[in-house]
PDB file of N, CA and C in Angstrom:
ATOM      1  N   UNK A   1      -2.603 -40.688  56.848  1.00  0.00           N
ATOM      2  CA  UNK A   1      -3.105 -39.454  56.269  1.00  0.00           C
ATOM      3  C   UNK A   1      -2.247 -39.105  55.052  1.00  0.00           C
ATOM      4  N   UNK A   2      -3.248 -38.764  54.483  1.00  0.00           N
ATOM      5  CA  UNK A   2      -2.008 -38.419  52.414  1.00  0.00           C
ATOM      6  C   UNK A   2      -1.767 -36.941  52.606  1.00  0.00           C
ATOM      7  N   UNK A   3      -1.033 -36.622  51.872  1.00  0.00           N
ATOM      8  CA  UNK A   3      -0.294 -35.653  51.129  1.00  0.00           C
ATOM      9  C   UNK A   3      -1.428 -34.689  50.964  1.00  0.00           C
ATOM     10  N   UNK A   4      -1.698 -33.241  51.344  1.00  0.00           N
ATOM     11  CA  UNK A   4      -2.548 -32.542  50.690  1.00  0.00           C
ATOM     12  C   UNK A   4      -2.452 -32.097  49.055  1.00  0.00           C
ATOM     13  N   UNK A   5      -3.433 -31.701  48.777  1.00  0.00           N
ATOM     14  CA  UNK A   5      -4.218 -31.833  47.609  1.00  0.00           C
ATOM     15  C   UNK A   5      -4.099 -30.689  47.234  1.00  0.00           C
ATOM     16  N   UNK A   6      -3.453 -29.673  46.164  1.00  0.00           N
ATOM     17  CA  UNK A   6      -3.249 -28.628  46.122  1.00  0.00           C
ATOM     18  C   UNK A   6      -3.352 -28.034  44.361  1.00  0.00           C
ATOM     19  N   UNK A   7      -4.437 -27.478  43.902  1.00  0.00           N
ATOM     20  CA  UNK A   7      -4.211 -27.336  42.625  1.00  0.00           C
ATOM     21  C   UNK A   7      -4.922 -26.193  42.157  1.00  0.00           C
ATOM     22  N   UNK A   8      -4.664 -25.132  40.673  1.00  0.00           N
ATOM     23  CA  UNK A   8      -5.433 -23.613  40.730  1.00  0.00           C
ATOM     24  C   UNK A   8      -6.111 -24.127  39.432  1.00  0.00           C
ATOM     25  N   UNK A   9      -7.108 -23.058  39.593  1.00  0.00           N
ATOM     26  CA  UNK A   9      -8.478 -22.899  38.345  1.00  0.00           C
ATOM     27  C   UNK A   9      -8.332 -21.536  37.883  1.00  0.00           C
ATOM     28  N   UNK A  10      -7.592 -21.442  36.516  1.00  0.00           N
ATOM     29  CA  UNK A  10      -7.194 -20.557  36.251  1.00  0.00           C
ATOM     30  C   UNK A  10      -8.203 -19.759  35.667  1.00  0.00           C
ATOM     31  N   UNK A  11      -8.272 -18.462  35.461  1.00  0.00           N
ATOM     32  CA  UNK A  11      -9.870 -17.772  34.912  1.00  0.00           C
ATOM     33  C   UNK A  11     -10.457 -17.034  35.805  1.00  0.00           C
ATOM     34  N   UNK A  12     -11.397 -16.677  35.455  1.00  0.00           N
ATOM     35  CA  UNK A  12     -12.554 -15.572  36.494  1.00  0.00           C
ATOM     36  C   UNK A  12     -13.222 -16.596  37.172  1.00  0.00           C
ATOM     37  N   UNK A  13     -13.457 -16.594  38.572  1.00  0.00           N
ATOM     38  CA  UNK A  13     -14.443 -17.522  39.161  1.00  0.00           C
ATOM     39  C   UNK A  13     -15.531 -17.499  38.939  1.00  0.00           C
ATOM     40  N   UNK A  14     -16.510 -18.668  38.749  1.00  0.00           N
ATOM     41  CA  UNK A  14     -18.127 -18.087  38.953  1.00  0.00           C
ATOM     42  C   UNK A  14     -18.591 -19.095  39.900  1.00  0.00           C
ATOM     43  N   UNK A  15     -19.723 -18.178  40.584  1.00  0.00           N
ATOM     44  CA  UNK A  15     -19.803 -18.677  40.982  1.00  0.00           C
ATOM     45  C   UNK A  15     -21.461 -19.809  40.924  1.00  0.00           C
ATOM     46  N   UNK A  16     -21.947 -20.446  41.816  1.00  0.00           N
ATOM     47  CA  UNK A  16     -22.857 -21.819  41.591  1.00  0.00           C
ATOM     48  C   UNK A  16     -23.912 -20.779  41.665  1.00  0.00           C
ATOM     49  N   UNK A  17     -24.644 -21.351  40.255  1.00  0.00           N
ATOM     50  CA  UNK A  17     -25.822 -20.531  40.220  1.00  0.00           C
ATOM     51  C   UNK A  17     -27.074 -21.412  40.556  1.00  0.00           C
ATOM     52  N   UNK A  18     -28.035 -20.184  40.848  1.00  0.00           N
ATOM     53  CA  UNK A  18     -29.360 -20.368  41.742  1.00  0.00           C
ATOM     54  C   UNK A  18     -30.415 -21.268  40.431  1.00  0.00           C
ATOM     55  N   UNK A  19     -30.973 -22.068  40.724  1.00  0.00           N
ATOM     56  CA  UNK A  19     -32.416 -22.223  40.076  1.00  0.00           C
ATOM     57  C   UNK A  19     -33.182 -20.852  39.690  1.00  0.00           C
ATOM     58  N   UNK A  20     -33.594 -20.897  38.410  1.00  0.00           N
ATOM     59  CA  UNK A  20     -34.845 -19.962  38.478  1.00  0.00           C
ATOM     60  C   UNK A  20     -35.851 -21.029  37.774  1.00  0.00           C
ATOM     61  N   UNK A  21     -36.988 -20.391  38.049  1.00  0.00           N
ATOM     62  CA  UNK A  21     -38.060 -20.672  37.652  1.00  0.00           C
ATOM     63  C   UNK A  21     -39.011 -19.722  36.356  1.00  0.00           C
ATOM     64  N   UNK A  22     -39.199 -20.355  35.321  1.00  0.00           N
ATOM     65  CA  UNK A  22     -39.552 -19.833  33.968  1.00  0.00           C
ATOM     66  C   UNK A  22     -41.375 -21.003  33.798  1.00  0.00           C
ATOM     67  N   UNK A  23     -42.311 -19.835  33.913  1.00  0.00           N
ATOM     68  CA  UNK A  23     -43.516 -20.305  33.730  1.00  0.00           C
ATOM     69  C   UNK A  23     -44.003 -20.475  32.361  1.00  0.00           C
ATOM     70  N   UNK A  24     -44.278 -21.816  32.436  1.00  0.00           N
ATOM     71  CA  UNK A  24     -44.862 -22.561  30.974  1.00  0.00           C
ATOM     72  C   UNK A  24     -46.273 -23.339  30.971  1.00  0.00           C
ATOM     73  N   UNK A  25     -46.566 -23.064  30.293  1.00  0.00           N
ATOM     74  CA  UNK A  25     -47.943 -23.347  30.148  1.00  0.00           C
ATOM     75  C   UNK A  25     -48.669 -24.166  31.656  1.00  0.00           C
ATOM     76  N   UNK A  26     -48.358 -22.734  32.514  1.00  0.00           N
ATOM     77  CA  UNK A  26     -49.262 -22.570  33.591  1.00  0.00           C
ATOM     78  C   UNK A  26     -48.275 -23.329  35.025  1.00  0.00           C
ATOM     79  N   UNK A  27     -47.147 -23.995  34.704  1.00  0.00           N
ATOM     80  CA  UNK A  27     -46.356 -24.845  35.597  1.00  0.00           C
ATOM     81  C   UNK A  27     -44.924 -23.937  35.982  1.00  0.00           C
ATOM     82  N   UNK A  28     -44.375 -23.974  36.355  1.00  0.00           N
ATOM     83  CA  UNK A  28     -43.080 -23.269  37.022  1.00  0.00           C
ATOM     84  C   UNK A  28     -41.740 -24.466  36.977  1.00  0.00           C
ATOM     85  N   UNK A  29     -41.799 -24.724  36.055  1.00  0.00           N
ATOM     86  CA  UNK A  29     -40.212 -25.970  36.472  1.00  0.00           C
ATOM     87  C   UNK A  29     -39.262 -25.281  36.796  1.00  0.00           C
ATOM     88  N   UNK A  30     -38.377 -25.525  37.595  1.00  0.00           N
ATOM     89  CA  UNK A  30     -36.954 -25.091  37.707  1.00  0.00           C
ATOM     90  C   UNK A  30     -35.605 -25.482  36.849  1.00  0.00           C
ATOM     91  N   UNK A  31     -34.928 -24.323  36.078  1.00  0.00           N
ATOM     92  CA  UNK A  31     -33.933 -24.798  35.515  1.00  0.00           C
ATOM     93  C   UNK A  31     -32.125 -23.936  36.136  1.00  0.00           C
ATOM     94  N   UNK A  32     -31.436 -24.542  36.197  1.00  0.00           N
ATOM     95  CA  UNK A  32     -29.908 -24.224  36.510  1.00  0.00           C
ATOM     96  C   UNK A  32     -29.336 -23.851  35.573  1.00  0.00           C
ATOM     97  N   UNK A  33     -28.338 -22.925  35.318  1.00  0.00           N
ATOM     98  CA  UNK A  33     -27.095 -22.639  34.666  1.00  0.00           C
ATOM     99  C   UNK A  33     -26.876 -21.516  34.366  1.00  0.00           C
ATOM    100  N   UNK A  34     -25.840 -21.252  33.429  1.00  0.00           N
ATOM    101  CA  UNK A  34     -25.921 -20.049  33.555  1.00  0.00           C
ATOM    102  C   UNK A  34     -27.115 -18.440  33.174  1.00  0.00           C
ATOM    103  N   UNK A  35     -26.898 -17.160  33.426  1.00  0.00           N
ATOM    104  CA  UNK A  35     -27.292 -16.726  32.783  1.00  0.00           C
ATOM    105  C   UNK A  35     -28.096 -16.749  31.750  1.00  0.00           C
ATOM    106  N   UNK A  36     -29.273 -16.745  31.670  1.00  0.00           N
ATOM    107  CA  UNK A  36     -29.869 -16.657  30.133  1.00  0.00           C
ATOM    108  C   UNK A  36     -31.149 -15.469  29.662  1.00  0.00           C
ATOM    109  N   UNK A  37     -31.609 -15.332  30.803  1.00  0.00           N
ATOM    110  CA  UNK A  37     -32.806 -14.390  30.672  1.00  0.00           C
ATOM    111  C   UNK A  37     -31.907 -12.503  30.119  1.00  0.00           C
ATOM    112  N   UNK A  38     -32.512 -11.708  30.135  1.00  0.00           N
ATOM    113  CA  UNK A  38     -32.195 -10.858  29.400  1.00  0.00           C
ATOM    114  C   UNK A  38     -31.636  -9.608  30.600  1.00  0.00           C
ATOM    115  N   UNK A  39     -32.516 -10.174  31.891  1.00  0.00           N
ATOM    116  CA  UNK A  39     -32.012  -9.336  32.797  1.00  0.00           C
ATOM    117  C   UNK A  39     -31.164  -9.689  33.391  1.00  0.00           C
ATOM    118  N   UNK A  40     -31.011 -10.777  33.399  1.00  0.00           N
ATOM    119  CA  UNK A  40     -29.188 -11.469  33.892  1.00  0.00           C
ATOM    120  C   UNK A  40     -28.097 -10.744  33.187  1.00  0.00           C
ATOM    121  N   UNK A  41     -29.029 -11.000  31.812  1.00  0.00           N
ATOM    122  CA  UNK A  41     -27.446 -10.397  30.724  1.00  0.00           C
ATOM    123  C   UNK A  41     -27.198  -9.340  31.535  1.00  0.00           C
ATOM    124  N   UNK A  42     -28.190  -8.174  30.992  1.00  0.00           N
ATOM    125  CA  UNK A  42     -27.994  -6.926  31.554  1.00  0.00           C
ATOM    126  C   UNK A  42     -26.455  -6.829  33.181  1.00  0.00           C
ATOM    127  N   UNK A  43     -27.472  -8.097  34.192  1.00  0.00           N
ATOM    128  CA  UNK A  43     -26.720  -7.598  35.191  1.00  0.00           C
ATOM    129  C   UNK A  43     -25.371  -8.305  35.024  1.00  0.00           C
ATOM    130  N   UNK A  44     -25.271  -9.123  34.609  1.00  0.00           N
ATOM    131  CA  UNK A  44     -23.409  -9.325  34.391  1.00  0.00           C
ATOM    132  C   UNK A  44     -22.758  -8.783  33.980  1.00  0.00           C
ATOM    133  N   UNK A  45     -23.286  -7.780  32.408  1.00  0.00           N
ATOM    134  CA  UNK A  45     -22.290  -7.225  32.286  1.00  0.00           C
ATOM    135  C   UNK A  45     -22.081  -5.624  32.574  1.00  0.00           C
ATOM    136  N   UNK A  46     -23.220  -5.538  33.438  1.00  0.00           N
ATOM    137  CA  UNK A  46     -22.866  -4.601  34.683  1.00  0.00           C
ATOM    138  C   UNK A  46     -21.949  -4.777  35.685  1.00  0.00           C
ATOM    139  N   UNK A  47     -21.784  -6.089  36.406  1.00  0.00           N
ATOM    140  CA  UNK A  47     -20.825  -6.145  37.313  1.00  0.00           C
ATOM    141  C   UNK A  47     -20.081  -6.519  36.555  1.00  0.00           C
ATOM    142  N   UNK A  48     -19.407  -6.702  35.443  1.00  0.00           N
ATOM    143  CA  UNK A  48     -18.538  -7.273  34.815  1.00  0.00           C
ATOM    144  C   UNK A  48     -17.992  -5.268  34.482  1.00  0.00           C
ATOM    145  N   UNK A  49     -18.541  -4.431  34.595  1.00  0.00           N
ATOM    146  CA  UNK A  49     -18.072  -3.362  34.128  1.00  0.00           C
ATOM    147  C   UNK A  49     -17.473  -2.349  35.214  1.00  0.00           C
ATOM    148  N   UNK A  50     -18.253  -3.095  36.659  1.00  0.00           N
ATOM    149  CA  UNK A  50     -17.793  -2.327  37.729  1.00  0.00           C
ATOM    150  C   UNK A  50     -16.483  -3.452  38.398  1.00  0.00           C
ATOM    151  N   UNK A  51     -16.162  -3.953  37.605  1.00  0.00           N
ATOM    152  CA  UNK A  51     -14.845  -5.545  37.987  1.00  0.00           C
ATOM    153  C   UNK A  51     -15.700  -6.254  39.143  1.00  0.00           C
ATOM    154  N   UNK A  52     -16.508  -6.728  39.338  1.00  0.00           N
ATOM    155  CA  UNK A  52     -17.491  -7.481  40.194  1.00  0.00           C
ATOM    156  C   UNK A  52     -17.344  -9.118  40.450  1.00  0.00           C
ATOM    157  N   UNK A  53     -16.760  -9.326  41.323  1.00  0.00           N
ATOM    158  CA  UNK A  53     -16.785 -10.995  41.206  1.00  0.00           C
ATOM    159  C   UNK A  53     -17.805 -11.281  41.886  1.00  0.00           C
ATOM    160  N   UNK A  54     -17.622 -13.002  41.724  1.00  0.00           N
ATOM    161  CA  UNK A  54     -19.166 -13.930  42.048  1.00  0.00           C
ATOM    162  C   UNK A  54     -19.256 -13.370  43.676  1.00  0.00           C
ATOM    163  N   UNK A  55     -20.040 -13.619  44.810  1.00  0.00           N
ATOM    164  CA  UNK A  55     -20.015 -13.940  46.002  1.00  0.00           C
ATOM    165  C   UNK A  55     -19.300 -15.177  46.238  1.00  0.00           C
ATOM    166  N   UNK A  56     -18.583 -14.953  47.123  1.00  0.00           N
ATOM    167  CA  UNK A  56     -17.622 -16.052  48.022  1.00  0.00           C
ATOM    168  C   UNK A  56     -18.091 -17.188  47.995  1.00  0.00           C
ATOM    169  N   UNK A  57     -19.116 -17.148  49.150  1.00  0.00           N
ATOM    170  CA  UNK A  57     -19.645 -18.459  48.979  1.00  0.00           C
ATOM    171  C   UNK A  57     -20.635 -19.067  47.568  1.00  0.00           C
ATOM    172  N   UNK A  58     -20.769 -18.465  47.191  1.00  0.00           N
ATOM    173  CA  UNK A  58     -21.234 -19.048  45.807  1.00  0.00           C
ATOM    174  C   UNK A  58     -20.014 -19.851  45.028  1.00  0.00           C
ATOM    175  N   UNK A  59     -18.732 -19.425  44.959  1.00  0.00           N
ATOM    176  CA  UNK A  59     -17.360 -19.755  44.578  1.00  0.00           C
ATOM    177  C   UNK A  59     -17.800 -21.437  45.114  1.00  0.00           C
ATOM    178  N   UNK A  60     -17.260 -21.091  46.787  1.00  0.00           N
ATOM    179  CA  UNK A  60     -17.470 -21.942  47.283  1.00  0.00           C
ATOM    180  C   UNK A  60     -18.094 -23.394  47.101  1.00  0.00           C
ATOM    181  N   UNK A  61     -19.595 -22.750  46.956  1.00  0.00           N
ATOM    182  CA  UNK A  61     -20.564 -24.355  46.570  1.00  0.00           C
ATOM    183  C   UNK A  61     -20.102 -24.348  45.089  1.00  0.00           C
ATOM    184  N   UNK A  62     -19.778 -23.755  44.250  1.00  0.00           N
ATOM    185  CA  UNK A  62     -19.286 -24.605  42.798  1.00  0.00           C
ATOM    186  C   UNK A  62     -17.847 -25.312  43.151  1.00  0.00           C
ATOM    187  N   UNK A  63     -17.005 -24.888  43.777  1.00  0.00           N
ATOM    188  CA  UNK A  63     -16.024 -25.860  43.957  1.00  0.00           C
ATOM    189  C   UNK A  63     -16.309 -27.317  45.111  1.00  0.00           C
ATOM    190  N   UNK A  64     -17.025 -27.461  45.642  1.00  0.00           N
ATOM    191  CA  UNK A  64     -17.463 -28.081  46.644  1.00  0.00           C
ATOM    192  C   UNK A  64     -17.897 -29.031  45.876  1.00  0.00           C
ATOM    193  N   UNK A  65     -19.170 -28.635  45.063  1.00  0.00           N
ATOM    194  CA  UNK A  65     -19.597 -29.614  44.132  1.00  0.00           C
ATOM    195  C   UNK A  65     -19.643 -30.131  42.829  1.00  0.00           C
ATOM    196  N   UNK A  66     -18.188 -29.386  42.487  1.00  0.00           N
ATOM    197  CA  UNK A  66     -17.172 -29.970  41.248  1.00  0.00           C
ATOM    198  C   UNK A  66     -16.888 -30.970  41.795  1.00  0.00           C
ATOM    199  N   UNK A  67     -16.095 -30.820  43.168  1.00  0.00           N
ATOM    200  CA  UNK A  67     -15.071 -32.067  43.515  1.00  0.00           C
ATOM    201  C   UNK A  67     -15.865 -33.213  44.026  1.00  0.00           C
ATOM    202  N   UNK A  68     -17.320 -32.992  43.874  1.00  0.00           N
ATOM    203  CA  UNK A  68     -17.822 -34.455  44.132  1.00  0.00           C
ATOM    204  C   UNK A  68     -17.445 -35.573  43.298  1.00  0.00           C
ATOM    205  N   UNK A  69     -16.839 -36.599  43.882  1.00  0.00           N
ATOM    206  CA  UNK A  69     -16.968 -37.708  42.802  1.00  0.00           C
ATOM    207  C   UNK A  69     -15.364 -37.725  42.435  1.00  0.00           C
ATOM    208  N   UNK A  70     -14.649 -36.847  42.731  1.00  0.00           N
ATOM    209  CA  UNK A  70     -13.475 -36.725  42.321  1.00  0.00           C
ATOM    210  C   UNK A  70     -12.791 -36.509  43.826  1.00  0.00           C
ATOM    211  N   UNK A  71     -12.451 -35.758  44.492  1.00  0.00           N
ATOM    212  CA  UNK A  71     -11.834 -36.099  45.942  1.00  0.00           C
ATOM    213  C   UNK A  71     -12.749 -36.170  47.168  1.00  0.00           C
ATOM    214  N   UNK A  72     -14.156 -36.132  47.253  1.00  0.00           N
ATOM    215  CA  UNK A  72     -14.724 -36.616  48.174  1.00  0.00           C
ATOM    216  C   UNK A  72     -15.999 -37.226  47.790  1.00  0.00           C
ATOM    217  N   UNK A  73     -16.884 -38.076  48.214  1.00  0.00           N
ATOM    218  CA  UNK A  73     -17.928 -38.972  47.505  1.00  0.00           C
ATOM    219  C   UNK A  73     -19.011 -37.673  46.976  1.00  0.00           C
ATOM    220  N   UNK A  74     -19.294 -37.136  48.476  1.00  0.00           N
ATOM    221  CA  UNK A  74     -19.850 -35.998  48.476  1.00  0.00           C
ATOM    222  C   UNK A  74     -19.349 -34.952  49.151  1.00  0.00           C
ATOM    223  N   UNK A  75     -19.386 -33.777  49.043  1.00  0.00           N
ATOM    224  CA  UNK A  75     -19.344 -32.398  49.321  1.00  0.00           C
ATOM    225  C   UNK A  75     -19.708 -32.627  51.265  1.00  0.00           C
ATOM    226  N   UNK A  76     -20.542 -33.160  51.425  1.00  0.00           N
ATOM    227  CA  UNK A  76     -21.519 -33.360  52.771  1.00  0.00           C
ATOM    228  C   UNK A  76     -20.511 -34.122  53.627  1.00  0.00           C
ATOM    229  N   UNK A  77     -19.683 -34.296  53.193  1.00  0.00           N
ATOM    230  CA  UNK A  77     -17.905 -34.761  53.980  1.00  0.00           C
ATOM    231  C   UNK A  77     -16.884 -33.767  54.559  1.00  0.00           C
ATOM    232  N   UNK A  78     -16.954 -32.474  53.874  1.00  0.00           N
ATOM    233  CA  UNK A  78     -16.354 -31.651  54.559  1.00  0.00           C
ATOM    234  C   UNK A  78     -16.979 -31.013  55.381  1.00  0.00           C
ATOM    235  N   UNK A  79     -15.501 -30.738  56.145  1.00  0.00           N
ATOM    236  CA  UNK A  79     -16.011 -30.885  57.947  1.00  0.00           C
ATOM    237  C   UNK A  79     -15.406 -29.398  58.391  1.00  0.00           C
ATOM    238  N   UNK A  80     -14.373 -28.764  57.366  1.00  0.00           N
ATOM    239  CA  UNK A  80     -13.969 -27.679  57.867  1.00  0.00           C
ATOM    240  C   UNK A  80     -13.165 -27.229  56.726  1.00  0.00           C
ATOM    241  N   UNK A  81     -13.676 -25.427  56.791  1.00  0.00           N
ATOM    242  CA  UNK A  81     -12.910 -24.872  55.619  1.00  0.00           C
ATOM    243  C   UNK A  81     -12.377 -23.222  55.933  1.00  0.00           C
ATOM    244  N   UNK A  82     -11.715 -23.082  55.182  1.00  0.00           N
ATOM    245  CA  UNK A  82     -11.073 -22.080  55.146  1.00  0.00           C
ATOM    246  C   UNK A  82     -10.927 -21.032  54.000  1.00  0.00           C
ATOM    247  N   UNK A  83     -11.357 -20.084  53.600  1.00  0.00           N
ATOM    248  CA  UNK A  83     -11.543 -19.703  52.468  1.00  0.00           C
ATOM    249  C   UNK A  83     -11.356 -18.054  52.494  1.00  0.00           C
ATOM    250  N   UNK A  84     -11.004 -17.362  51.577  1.00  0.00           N
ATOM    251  CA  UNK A  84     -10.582 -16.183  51.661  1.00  0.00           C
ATOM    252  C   UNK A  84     -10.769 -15.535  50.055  1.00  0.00           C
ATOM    253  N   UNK A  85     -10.752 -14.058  49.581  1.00  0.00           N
ATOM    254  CA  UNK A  85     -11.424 -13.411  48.408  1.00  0.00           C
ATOM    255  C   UNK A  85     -10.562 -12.436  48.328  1.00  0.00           C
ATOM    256  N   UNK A  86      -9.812 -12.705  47.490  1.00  0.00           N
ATOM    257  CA  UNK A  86      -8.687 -11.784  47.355  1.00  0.00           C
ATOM    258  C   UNK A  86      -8.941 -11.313  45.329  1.00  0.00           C
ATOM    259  N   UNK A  87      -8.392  -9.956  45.576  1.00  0.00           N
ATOM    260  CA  UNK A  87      -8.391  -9.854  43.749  1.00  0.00           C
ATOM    261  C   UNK A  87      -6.871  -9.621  43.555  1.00  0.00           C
ATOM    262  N   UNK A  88      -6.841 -10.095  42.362  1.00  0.00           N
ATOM    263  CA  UNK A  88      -5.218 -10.379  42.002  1.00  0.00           C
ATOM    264  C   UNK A  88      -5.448  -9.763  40.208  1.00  0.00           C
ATOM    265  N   UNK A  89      -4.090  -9.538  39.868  1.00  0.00           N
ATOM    266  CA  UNK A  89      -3.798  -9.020  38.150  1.00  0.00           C
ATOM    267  C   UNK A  89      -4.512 -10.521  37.304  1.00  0.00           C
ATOM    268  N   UNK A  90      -4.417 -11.428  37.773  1.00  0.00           N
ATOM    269  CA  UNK A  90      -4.527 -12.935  37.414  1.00  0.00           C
ATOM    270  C   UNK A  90      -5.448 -13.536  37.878  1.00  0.00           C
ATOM    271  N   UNK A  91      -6.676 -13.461  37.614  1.00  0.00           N
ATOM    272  CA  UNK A  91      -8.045 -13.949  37.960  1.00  0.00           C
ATOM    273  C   UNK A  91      -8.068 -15.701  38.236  1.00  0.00           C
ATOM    274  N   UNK A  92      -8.101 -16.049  39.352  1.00  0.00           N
ATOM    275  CA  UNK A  92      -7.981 -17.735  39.508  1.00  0.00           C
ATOM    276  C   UNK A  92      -9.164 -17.753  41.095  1.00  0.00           C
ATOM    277  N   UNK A  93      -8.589 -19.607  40.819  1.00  0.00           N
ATOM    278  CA  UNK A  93      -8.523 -20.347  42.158  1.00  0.00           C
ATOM    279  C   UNK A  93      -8.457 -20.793  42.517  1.00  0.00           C
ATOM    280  N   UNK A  94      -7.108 -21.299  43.780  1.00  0.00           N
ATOM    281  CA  UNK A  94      -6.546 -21.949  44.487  1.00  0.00           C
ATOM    282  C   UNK A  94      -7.152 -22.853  45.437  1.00  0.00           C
ATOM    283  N   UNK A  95      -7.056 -24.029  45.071  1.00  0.00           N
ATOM    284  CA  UNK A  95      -7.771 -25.158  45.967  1.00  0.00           C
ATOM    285  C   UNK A  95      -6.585 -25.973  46.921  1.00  0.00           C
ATOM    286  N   UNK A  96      -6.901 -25.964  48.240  1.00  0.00           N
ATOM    287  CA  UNK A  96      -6.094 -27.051  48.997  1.00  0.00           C
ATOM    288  C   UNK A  96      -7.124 -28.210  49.569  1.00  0.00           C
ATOM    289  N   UNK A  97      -6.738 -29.162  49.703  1.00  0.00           N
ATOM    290  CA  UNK A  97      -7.593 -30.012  50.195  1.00  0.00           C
ATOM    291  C   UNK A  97      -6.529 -30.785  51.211  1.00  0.00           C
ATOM    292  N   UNK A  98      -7.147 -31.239  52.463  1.00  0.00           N
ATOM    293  CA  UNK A  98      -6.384 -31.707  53.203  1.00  0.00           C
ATOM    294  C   UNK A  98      -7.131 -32.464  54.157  1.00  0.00           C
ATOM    295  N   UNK A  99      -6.953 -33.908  54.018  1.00  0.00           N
ATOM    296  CA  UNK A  99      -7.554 -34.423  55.012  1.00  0.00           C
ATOM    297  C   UNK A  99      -7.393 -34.957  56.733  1.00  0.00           C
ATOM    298  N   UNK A 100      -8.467 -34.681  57.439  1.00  0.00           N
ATOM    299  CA  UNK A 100      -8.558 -34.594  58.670  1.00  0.00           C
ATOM    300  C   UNK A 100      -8.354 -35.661  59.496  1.00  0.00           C
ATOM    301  N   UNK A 101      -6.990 -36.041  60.716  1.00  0.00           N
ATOM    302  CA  UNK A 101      -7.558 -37.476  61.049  1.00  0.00           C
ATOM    303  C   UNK A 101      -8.351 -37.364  62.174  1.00  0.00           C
TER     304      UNK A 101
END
């Protein structure tokens, strides 16, 4: 068993955003990322005015499925987690990784 895995993401978290769906000539495709429609704006920088962070688990699945490809093949490997939402002067986030024997 190795050495755990311990490293911070310095910044405001965001967290993994949802699909929406934007209707085009009569079809609904789904697109990802951030923010773009006008009522998103609106609401971010509403919670951005009431100090509002992402939801937890939203944090969560973006770090989960950053580290695909980089410390686990897939995300669908971890088996157990631990996670906690704390606000600090210093907006981050602290990743441990530690594997199970």
């Amino acid at each position: 068993m190795s050495a755990p895995i311990r490293f911070v993401v310095p910044g405001q978290p965001i967290g993994k955003g949802r699909p929406r769906a934007t209707k085009i000539g009569g079809s609904a495709p789904l697109h990802a990322g951030k923010t773009c429609d006008y009522e998103g704006l609106i609401g971010l920088h509403g919670a951005l005015a009431m100090a509002g962070k992402p939801d937890k688990d939203n944090v969560i699945k973006a770090i989960y499925d950053g580290l695909n490809g980089v410390c686990w093949v897939d995300d669908a490997q971890v088996c157990e987690g631990v996670q906690r939402k704390r606000y600090a002067a210093e907006p981050g986030v602290t990743v441990e990784i530690e594997e199970l024997a």
